[in-house]
Protein backbone atom coordinates (compact mmCIF):
# COMPACT_ATOMS: atom_id res chain seq x y z
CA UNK A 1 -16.74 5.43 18.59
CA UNK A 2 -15.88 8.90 16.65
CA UNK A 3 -15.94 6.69 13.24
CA UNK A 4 -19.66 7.35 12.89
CA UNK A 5 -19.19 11.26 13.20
CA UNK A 6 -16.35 11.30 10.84
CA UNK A 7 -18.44 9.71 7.90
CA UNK A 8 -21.34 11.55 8.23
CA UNK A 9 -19.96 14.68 8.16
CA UNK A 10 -16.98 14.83 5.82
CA UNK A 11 -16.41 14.53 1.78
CA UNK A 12 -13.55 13.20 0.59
CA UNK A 13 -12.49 14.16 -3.07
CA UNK A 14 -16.44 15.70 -3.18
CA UNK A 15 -17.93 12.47 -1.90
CA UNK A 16 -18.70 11.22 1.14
CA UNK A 17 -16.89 7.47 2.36
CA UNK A 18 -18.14 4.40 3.73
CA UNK A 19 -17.76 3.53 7.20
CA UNK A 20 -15.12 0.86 6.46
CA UNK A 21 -13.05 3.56 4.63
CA UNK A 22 -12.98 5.68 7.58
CA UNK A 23 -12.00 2.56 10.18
CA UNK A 24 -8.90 1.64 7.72
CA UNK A 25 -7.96 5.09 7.76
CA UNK A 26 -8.47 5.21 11.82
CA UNK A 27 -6.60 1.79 11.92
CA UNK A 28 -3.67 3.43 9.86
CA UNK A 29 -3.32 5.75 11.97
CA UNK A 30 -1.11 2.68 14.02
CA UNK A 31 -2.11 4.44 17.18
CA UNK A 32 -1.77 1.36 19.02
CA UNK A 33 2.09 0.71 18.19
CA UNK A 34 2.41 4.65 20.19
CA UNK A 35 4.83 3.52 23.08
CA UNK A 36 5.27 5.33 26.22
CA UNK A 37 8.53 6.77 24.45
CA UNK A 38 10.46 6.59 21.61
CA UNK A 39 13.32 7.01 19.60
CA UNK A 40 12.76 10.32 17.47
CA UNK A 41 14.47 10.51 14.01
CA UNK A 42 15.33 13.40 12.16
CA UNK A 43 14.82 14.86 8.53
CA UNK A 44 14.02 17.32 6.12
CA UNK A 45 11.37 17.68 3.50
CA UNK A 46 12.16 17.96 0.26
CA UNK A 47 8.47 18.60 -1.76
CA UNK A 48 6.56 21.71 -1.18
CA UNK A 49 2.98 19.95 0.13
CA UNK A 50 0.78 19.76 3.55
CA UNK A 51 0.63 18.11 6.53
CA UNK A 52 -2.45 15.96 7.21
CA UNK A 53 -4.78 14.95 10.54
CA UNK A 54 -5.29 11.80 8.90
CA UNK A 55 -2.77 10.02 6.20
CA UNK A 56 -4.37 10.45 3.30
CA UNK A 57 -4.17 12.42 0.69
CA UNK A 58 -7.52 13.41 -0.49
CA UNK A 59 -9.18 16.75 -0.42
CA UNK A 60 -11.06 16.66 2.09
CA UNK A 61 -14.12 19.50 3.43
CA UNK A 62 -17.08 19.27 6.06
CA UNK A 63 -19.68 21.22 3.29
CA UNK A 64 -20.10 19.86 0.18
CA UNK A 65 -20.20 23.28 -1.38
CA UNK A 66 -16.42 24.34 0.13
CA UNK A 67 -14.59 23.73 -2.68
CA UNK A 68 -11.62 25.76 -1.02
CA UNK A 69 -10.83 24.80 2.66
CA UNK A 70 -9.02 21.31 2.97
CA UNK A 71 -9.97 20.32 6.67
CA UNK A 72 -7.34 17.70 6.53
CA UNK A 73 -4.57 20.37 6.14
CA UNK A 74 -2.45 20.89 9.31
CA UNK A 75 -0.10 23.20 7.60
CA UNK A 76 2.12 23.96 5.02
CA UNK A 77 5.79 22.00 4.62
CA UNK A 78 8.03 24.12 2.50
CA UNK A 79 11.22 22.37 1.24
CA UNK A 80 13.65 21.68 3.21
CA UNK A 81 11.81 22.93 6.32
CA UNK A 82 13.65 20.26 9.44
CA UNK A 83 11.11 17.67 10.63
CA UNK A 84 11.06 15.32 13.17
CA UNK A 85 9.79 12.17 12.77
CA UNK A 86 7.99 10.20 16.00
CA UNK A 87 5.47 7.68 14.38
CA UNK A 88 5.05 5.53 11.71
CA UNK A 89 1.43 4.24 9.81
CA UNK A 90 0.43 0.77 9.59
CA UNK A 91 1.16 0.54 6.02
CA UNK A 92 4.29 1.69 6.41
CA UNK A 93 3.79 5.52 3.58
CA UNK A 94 3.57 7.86 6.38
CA UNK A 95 5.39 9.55 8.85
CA UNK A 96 3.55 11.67 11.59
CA UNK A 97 5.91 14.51 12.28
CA UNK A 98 6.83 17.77 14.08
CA UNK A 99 7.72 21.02 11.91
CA UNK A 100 8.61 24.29 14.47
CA UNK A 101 4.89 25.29 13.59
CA UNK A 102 2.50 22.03 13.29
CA UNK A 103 2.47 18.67 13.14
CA UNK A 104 0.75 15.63 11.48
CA UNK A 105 0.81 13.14 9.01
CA UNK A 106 3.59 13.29 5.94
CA UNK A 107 4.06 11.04 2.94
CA UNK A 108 7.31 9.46 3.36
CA UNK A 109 8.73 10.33 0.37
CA UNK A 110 8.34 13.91 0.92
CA UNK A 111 10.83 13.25 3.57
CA UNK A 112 14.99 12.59 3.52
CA UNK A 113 16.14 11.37 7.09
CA UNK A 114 19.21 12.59 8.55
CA UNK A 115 21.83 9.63 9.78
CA UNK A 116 22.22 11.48 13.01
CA UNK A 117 20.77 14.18 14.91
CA UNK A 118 24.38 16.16 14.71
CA UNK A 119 23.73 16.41 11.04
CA UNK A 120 20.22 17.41 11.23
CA UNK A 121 21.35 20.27 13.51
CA UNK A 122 24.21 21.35 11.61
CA UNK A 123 22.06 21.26 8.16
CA UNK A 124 19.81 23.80 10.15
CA UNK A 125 22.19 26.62 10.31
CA UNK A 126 24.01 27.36 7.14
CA UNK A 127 27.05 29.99 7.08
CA UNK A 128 25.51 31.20 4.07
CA UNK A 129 22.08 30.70 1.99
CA UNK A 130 19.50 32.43 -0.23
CA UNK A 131 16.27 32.93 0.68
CA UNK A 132 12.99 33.17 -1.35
CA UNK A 133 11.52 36.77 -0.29
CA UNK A 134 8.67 36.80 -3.37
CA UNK A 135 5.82 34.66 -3.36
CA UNK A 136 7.16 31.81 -4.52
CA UNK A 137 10.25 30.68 -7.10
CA UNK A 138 10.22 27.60 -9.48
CA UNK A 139 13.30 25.72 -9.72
CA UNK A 140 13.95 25.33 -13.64
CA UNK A 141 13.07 22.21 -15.11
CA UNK A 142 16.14 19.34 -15.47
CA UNK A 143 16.34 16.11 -17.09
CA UNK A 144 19.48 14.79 -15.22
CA UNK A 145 18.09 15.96 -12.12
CA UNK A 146 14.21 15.17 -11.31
CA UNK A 147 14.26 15.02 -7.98
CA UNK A 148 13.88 18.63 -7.71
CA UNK A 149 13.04 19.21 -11.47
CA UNK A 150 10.91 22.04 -11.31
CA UNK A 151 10.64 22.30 -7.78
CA UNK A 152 8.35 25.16 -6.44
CA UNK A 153 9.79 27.17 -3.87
CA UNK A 154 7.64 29.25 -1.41
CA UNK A 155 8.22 32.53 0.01
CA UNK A 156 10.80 31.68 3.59
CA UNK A 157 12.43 28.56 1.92
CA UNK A 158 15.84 28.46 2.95
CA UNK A 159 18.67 26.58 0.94
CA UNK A 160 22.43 26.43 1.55
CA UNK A 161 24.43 28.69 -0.83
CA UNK A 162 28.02 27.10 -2.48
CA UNK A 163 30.27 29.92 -2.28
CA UNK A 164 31.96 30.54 -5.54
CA UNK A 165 35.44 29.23 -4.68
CA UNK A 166 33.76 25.94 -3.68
CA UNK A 167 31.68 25.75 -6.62
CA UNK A 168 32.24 23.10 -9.49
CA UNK A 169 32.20 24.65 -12.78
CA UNK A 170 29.39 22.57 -14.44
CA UNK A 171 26.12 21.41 -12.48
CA UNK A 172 23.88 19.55 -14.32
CA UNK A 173 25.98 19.78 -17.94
CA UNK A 174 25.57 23.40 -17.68
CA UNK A 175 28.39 25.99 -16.63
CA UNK A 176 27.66 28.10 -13.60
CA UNK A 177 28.92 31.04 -14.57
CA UNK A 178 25.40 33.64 -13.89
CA UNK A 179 24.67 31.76 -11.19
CA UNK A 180 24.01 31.06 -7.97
CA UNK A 181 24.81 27.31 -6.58
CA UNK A 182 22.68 25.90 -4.27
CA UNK A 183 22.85 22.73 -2.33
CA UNK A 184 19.09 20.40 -2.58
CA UNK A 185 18.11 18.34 -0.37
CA UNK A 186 17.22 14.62 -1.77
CA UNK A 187 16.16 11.66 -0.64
CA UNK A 188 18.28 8.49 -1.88
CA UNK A 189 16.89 5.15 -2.24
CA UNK A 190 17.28 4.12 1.63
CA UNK A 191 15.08 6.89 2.39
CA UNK A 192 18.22 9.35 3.55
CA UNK A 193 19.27 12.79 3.15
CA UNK A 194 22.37 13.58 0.75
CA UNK A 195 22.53 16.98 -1.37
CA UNK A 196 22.27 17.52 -5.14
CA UNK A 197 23.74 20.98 -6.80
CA UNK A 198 21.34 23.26 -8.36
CA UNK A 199 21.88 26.32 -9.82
CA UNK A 200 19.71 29.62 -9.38
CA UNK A 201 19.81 31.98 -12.16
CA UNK A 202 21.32 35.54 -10.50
């Protein structure tokens, strides 16, 4: 009965949607398939992007002159920032999941799962890392690795740091002498977590 509400006063992408737009996106929502309990899982994202009220992707405003506030936006999900994952869409390309300062729907593959919550927890603490401090850092651009091929980094992004002992001399075809190893999150084709090399320039 809040269907009516929704399409009068949103736009979506600068227009406004139909009624039967708004009841598949209400009906993807799969609130219906929400059980008393469940069985959590747990992950990491791996794209810089947003979380969303609804799953969808659009831009989305309640004045068609804001051209700058997406309504849909929950909050900001910096790379690999932990997640937990409780519910699943109807179609099957979102997650809705907790972050330790929001929560809402994510695009599944902006998200690696953990095999168990041991490694999730472990993952979170890192003897050693490198933090982005500045506004933001762009991972440099790599043709045998585009999974994180030019991956923007926001200020408070977090990744594990390869100590120099335990670092292999080449990542990528290049030698890593001048710089910093990193471990990347990825997600594989199953949808799991397993770490890539990277290198950041010192």
């Amino acid at each position: 009965n809040y269907i009516p509400d929704l399409y009068k006063n949103y736009y979506v992408g600068g227009n406004v949607k139909s009624y039967a737009w708004w009841q598949d996106v209400i009906e993807n929502t799969n609130t219906s398939a929400v059980a008393d309990s469940t069985n959590v899982r747990y992950g990491y994202s791996v794209l810089y992007s947003t979380l969303r009220i609804y799953p969808v992707a659009e831009f989305m405003t309640n004045d068609y002159n804001n051209q700058l506030d997406d309504v849909c936006s929950a909050g900001a999900l910096r790379p690999y920032q932990r997640v937990i994952v409780i519910h699943e869409s109807a179609d099957g390309k979102w997650y809705y999941a907790l972050t330790d300062t929001a929560s809402g729907w994510v695009k599944k593959e902006e998200v690696a799962l953990c095999r168990s919550r041991s490694d999730w927890m472990k993952r979170n603490d890192p003897n050693d890392f490198l933090v982005v401090t500045g506004k933001e850092f762009r991972m440099t651009y790599e043709f045998t690795a585009p999974e994180y091929s030019g991956l923007l980094l926001p200020m408070g992004t977090v990744l594990p740091l390869v100590l120099a002992d335990e670092a292999p001399e080449f990542v990528n075809d290049r030698m890593t002498y001048g710089n910093y190893v990193v471990k990347v999150p990825v997600r594989d084709a199953d949808g799991y977590i397993k770490d890539k090399y990277a290198l950041i320039p010192l």
